[in-house]
Protein backbone atom coordinates (compact mmCIF):
# COMPACT_ATOMS: atom_id res chain seq x y z
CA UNK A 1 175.47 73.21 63.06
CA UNK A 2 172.52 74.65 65.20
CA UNK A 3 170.52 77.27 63.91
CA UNK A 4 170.86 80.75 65.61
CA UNK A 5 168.28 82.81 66.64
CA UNK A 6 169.66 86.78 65.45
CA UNK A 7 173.04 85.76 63.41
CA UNK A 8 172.97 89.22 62.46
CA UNK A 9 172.90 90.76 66.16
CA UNK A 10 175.72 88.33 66.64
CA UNK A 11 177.80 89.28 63.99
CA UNK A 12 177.52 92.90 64.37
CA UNK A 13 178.62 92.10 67.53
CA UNK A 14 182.01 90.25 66.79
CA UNK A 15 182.36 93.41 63.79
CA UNK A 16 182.63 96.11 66.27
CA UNK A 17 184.76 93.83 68.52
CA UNK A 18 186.81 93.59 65.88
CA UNK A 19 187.26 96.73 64.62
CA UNK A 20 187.58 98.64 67.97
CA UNK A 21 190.53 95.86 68.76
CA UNK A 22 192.29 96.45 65.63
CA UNK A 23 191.90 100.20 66.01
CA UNK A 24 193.41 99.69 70.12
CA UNK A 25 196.13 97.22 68.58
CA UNK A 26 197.35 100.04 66.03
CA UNK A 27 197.49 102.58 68.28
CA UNK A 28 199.43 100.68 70.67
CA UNK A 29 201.61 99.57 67.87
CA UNK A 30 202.41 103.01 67.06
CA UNK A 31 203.16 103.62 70.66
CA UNK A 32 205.68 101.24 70.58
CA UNK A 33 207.36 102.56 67.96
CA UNK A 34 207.10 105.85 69.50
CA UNK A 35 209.07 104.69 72.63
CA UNK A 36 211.57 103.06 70.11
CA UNK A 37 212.49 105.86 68.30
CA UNK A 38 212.58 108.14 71.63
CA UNK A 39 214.86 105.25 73.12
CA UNK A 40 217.09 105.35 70.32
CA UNK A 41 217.05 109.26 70.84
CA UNK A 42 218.21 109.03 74.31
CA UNK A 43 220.74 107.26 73.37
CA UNK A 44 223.61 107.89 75.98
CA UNK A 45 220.61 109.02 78.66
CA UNK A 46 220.12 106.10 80.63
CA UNK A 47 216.94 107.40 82.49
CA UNK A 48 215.28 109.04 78.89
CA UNK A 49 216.33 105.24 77.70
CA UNK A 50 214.49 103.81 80.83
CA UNK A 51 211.37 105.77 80.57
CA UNK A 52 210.91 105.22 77.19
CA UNK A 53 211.71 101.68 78.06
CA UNK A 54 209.00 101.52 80.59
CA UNK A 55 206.55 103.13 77.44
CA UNK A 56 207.65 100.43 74.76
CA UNK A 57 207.03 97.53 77.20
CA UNK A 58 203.64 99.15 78.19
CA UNK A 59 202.62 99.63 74.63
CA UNK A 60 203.74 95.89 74.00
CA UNK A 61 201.66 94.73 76.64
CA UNK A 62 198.61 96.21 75.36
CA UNK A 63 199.29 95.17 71.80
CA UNK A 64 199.61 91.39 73.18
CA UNK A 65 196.33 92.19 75.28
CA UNK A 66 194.31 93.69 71.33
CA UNK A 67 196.14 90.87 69.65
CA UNK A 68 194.83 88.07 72.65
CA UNK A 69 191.12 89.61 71.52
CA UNK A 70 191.64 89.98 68.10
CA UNK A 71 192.29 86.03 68.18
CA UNK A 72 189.44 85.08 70.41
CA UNK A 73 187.18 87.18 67.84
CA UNK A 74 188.58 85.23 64.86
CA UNK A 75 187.48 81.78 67.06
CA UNK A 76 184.41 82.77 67.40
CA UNK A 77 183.45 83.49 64.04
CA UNK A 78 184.11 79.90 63.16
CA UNK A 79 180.48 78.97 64.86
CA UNK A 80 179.42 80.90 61.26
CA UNK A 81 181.34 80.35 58.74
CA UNK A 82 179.82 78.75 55.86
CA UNK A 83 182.19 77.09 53.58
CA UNK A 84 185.92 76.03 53.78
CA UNK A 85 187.44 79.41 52.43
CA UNK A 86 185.51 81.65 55.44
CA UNK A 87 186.92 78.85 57.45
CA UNK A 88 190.49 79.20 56.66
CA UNK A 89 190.37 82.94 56.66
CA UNK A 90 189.02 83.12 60.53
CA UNK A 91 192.02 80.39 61.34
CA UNK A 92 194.38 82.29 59.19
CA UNK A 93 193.74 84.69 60.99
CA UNK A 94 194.51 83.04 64.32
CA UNK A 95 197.09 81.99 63.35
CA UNK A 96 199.26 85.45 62.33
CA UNK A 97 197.36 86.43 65.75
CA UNK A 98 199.78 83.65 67.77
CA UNK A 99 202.40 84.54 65.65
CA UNK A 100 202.51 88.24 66.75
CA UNK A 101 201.63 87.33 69.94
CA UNK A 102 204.98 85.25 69.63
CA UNK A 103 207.24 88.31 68.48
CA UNK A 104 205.57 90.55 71.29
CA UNK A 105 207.02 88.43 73.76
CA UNK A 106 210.62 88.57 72.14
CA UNK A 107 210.15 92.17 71.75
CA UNK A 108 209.53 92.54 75.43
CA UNK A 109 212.87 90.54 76.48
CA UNK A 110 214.93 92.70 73.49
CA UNK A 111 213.97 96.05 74.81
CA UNK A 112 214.70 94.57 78.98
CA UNK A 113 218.06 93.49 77.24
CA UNK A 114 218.24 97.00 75.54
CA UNK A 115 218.37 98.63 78.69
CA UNK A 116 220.25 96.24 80.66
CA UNK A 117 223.18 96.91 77.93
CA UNK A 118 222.52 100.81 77.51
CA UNK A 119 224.61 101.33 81.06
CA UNK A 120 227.56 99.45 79.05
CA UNK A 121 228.75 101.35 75.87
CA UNK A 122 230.45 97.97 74.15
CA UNK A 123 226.98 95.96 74.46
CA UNK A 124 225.07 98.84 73.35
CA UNK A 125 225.83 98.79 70.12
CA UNK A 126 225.12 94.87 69.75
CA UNK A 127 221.62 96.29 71.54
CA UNK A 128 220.84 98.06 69.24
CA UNK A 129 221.43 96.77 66.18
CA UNK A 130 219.38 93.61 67.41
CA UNK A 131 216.74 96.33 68.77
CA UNK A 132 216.78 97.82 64.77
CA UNK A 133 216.01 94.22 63.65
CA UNK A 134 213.51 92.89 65.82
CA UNK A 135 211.35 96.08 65.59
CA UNK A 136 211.27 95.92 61.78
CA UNK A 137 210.11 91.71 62.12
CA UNK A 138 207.67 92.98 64.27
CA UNK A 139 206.17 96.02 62.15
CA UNK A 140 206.43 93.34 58.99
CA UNK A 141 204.37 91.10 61.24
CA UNK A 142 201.75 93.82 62.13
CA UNK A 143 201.48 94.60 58.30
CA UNK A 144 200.92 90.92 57.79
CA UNK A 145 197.75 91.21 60.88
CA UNK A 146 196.44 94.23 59.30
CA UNK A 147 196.15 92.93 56.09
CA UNK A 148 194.75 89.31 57.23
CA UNK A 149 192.56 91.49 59.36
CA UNK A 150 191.15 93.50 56.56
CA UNK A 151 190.49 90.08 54.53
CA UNK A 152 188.45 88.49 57.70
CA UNK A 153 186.66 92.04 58.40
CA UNK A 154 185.44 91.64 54.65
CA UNK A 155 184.95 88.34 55.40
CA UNK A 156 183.04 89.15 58.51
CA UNK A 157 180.82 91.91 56.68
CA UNK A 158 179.44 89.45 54.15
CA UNK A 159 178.50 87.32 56.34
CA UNK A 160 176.40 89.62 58.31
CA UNK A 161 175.15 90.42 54.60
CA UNK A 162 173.89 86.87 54.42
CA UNK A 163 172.17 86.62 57.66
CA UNK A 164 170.45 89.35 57.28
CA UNK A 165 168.91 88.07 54.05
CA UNK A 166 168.52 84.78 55.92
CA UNK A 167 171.11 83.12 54.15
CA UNK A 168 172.84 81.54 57.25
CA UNK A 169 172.51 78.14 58.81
């Protein structure tokens, strides 16, 4: 590995990446399930049900957009990890970031189908119901990002600690 000139300016760098993107990907997490619970709400009001529609798939598209940094991040730490464990907590990482990024894209085509089957009172319960249990995967799945996120932001932090102390390659 080549050495780097300012590690430290570096990582600082990819910290407050990282924790503005998580902060951006909560909040539009929490919008999302704003927009769910309004949709569910609305229930027999199909344009409530399409504007909060339009709100969940907007807040999904900027948690895919956070999680799509979040994960680039997480690569680029690699350049300075030092061992095997920092290593496998940046790809860990990743990979709940692909994951999510997985379920966002389901999520998008379950609230489409969601509306779609609102105008029809026999589908919407189906709709629903398969709404309910998507939306709970997906906050299980954000629970499972925040805390992998907290583990590489320590992560991240102690390495700045070393390269400030000179400690990195």
């Amino acid at each position: 590995m080549a050495k780097r000139d300012y590690p430290e300016k570096e990582l600082s760098t990819l910290i407050s990446e990282f924790e503005s993107t998580m902060k951006r990907c909560r909040e539009a997490a929490s919008s999302f399930f704003n927009a769910v619970s309004a949709m569910k709400l609305n229930n027999n009001k199909r344009s409530g049900i399409a504007k909060e529609a339009d709100g969940a798939l907007d807040a999904l598209y900027d948690v895919y957009e956070q999680i799509f940094k979040l994960e680039d991040v997480a690569e680029r730490s690699t350049g300075f990890t030092i061992n095997d464990d920092e290593e496998k907590v940046a790809w860990n990482l990743v990979r709940t970031a692909r994951n999510v990024k997985e379920k966002v894209e389901v999520l998008q085509n379950i609230v489409k189908n969601y509306l779609k089957a609102a105008e029809a009172p026999d589908l919407a319960a189906l709709a629903i119901e398969e709404l309910e249990k998507k939306v709970k995967e997906f906050g299980d799945n954000m629970s499972k990002l925040d805390m992998q996120g907290g583990e590489f932001l320590s992560m991240l932090r102690s390495m700045y600690d070393k390269a400030r102390v000179g400690r990195l390659p």
